[in-house]
C-alpha atoms as a PDB file:
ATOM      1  CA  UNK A   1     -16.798 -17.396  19.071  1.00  0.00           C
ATOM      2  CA  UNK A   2     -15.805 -14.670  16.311  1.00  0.00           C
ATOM      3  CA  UNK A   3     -18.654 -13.706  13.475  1.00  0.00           C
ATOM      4  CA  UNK A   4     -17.671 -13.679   9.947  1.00  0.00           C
ATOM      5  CA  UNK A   5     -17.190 -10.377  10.469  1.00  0.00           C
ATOM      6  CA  UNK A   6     -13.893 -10.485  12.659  1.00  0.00           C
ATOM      7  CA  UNK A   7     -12.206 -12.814  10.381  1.00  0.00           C
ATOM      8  CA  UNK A   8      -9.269 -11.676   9.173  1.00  0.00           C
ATOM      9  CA  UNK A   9      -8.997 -11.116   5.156  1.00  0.00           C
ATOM     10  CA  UNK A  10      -6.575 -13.038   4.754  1.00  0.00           C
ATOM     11  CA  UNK A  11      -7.779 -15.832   6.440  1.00  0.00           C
ATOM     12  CA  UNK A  12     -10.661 -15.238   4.906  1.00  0.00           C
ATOM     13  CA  UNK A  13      -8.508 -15.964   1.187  1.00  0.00           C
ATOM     14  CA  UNK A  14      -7.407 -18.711   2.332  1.00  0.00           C
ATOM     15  CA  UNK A  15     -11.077 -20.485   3.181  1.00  0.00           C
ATOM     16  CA  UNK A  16     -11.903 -19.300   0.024  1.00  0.00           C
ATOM     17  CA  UNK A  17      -9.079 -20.274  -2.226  1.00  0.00           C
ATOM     18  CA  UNK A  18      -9.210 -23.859  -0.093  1.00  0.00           C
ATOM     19  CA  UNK A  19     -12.961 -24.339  -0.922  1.00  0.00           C
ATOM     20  CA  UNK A  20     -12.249 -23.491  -4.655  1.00  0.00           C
ATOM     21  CA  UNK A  21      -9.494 -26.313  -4.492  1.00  0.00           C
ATOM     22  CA  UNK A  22     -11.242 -28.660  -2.312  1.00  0.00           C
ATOM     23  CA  UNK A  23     -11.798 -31.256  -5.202  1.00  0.00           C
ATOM     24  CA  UNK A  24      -7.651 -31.003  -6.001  1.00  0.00           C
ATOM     25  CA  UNK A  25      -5.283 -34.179  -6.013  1.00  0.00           C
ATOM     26  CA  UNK A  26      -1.582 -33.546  -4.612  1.00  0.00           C
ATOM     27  CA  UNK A  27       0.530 -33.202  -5.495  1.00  0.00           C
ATOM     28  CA  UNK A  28      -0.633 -30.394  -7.746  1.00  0.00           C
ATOM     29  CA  UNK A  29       1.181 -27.340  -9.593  1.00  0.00           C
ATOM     30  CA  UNK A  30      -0.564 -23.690 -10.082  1.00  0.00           C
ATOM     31  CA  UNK A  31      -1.998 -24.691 -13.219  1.00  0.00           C
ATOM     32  CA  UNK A  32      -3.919 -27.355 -11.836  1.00  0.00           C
ATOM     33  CA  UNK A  33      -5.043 -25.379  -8.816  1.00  0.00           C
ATOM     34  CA  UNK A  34      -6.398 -22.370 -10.872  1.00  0.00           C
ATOM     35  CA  UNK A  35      -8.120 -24.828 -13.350  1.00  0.00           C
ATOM     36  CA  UNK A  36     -10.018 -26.429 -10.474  1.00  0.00           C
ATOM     37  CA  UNK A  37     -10.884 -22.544  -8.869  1.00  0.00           C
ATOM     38  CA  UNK A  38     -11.970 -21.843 -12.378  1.00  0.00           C
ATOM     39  CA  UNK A  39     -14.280 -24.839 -12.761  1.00  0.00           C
ATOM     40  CA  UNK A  40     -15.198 -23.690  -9.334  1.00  0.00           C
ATOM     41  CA  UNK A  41     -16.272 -19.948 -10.601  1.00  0.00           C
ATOM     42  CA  UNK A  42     -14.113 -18.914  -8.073  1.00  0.00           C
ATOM     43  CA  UNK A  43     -13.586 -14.735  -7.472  1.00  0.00           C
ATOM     44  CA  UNK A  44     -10.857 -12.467  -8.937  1.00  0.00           C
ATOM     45  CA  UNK A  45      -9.116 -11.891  -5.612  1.00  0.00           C
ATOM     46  CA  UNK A  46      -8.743 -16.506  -5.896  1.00  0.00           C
ATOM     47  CA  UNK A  47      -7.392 -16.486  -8.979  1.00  0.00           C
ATOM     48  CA  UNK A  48      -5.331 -13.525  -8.082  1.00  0.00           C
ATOM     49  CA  UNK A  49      -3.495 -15.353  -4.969  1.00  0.00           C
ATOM     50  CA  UNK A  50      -3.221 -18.663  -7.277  1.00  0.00           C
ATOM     51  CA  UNK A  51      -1.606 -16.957  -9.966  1.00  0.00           C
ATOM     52  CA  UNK A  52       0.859 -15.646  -7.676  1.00  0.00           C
ATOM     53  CA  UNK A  53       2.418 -18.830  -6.456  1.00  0.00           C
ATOM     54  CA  UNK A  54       5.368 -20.105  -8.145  1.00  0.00           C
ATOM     55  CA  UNK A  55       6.153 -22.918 -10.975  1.00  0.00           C
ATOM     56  CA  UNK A  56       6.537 -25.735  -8.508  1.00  0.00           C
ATOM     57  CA  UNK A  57       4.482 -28.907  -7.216  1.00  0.00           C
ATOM     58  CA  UNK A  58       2.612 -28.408  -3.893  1.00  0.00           C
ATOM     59  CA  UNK A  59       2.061 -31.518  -1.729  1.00  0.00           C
ATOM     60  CA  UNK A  60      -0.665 -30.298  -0.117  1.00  0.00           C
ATOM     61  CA  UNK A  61      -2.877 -27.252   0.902  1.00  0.00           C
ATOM     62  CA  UNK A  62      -0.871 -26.487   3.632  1.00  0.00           C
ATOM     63  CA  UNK A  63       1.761 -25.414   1.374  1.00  0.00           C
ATOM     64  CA  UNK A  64      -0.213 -23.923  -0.787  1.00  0.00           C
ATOM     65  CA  UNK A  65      -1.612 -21.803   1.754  1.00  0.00           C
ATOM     66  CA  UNK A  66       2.073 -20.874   3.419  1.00  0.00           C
ATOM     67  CA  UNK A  67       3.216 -19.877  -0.036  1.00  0.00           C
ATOM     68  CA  UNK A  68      -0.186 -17.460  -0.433  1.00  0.00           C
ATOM     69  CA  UNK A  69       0.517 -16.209   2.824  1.00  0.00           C
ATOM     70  CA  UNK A  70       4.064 -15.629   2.156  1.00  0.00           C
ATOM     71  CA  UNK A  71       3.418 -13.586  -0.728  1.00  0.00           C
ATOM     72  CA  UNK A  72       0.712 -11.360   0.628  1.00  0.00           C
ATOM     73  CA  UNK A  73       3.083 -10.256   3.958  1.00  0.00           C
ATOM     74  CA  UNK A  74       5.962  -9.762   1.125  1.00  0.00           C
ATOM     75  CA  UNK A  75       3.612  -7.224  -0.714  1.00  0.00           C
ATOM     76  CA  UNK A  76       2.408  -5.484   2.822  1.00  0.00           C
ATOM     77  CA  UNK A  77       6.028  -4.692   4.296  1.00  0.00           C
ATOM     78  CA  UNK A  78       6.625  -1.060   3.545  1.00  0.00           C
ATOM     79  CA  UNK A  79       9.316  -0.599   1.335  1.00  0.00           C
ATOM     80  CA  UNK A  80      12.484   0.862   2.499  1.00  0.00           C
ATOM     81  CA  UNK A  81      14.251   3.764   0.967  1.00  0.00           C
ATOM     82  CA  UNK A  82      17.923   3.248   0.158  1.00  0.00           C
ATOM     83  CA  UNK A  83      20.885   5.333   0.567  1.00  0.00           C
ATOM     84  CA  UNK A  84      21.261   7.532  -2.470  1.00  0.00           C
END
């Protein structure tokens, strides 16, 4: 069984973005979500990964987590050099 300390960070985010949400109804849109991690004093690096998910309604936390997910493997491909 892995320790706390062989979770991955981002999995990691995620349990801690979905315990700041836990209370949420869905369908819900980011403004909703970072109110509720807001009324639940949740951290910067929370609000952080809520802020970055686009305008749209999210039917659940599944999708809310894919779209988190999504965005943090955009941000950690290296960035390729173009033809100049």
């Amino acid at each position: 069984m892995p320790t706390d300390s062989a979770v991955n960070p981002r999995d990691a985010l995620i349990d801690r973005v979905q315990r700041a949400v836990n209370d949420v109804s869905y369908p819900a849109h980011p403004r909703t979500l970072l109110d509720a991690a807001r009324q639940a004093q949740a951290d910067f690096e929370v609000l952080d990964a809520l802020r970055g998910l686009p305008d749209e309604a999210f039917g659940g936390f599944a999708e809310v987590s894919a779209s988190i997910v999504a965005g943090i493997d955009a941000r950690a491909l290296p960035r390729r050099e173009t033809p100049g």
